[in-house]
C-alpha atoms as a PDB file:
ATOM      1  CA  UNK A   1      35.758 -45.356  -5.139  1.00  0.00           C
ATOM      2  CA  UNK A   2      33.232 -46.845  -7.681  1.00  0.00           C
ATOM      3  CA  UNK A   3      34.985 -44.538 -10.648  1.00  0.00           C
ATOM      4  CA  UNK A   4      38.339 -45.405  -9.643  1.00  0.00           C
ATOM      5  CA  UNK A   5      37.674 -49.321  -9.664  1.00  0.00           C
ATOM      6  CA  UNK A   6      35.890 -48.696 -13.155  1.00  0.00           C
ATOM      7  CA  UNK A   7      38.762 -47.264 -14.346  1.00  0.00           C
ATOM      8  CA  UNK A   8      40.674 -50.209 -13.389  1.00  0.00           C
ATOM      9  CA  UNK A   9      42.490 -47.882 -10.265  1.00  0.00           C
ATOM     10  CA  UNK A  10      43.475 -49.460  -7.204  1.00  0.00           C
ATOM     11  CA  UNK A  11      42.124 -47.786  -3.594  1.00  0.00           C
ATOM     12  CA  UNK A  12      44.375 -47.360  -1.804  1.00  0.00           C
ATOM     13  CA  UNK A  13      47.316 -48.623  -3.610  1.00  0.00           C
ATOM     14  CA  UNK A  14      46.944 -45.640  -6.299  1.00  0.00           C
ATOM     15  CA  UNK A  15      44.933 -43.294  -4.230  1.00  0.00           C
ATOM     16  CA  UNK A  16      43.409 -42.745  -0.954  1.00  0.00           C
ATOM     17  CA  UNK A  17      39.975 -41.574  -0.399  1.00  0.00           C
ATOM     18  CA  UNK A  18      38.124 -40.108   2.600  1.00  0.00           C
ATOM     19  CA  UNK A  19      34.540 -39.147   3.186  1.00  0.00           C
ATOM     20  CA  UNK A  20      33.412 -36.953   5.351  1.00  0.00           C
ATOM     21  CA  UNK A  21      30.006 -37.856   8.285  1.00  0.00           C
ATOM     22  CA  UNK A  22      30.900 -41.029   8.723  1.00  0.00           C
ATOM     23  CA  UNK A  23      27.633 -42.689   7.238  1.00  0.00           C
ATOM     24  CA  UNK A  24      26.410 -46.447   9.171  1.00  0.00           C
ATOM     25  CA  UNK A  25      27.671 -48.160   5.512  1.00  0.00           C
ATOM     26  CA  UNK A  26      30.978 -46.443   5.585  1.00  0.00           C
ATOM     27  CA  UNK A  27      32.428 -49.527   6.785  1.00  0.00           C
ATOM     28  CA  UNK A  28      30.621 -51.794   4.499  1.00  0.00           C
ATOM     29  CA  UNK A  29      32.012 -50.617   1.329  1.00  0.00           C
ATOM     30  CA  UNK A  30      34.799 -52.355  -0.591  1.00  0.00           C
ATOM     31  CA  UNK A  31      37.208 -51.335   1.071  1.00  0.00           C
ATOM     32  CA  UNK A  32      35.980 -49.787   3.431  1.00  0.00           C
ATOM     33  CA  UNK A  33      35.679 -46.125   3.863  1.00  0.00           C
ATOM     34  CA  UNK A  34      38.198 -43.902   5.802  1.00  0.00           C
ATOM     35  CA  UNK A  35      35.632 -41.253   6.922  1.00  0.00           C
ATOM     36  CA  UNK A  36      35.701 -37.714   9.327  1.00  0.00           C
ATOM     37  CA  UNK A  37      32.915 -38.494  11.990  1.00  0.00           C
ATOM     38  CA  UNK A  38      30.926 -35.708  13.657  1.00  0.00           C
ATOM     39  CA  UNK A  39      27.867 -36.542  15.744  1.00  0.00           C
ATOM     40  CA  UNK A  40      24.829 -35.172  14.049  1.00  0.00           C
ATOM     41  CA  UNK A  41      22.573 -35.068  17.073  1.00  0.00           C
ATOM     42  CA  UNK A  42      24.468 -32.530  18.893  1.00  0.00           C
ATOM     43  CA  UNK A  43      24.866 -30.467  15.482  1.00  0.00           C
ATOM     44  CA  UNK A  44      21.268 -30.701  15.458  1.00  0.00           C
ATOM     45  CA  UNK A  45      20.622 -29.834  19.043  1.00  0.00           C
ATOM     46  CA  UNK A  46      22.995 -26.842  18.741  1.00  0.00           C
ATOM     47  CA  UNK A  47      21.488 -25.774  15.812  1.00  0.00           C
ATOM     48  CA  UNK A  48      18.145 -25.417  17.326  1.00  0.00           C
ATOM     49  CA  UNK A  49      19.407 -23.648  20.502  1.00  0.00           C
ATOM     50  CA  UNK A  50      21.467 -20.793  18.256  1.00  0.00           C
ATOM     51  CA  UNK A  51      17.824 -20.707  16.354  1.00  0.00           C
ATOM     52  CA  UNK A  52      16.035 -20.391  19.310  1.00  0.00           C
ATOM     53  CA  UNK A  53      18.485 -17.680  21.117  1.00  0.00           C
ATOM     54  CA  UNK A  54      18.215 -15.831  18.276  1.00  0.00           C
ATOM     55  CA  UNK A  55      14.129 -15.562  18.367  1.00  0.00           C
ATOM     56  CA  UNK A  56      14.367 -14.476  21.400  1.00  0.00           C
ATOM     57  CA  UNK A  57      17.101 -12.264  22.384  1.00  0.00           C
ATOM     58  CA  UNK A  58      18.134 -10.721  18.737  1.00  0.00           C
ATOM     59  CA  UNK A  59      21.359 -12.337  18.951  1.00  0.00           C
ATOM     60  CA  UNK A  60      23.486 -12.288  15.924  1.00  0.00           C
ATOM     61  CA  UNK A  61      24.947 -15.668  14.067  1.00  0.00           C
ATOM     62  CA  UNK A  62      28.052 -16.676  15.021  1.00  0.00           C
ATOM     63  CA  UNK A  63      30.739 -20.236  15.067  1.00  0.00           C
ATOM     64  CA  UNK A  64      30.162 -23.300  16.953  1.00  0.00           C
ATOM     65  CA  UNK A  65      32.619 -25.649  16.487  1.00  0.00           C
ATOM     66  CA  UNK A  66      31.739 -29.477  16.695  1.00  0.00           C
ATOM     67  CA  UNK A  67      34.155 -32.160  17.682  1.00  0.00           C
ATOM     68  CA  UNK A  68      35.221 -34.790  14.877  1.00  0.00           C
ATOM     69  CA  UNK A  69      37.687 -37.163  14.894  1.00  0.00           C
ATOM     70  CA  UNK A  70      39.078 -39.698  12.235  1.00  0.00           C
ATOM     71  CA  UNK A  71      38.195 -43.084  12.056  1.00  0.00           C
ATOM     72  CA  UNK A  72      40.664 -45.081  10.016  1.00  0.00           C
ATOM     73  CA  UNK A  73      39.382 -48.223   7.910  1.00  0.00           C
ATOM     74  CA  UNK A  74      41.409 -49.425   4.427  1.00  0.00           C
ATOM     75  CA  UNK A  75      40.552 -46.606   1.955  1.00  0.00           C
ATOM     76  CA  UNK A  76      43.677 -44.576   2.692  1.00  0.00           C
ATOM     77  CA  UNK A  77      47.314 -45.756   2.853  1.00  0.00           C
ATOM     78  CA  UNK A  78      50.672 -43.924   2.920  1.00  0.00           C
ATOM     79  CA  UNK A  79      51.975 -42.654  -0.481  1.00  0.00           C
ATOM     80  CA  UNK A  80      54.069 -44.774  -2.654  1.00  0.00           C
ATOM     81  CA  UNK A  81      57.823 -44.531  -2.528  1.00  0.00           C
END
């Protein structure tokens, strides 16, 4: 968002943007940050139970999915007509 407002391009007017982990200053930027939110504790906690099954039983990798969701603020706004 910095490079498009020092380029003198408007968010969201000209172009939406959305982060992704939903950071605590997400909100506080200007504007603020549309942003994909995950909670990193259970990703964490997850990731150390896969780690741990595999130490101990040989288990291979495999997918766990993690819930996310969107949280809306003003960075994104339908397209122009």
């Amino acid at each position: 968002m910095r490079a498009m407002h020092e380029a003198g391009r408007s968010v969201p007017a000209e172009a939406s943007v959305v982060g992704f982990d939903d950071v605590r200053e997400a909100d506080a930027f200007w504007p603020p940050l549309t942003t994909v939110h995950q909670d990193f504790g259970q990703v964490g906690r997850l990731c150390i139970e896969k780690l741990l099954l595999q130490i101990d039983s040989a288990v291979g990798p495999g997918t766990t999915i993690v819930p996310t969701h969107l949280v809306v603020r003003a960075s994104t706004a339908s397209p122009p007509s």
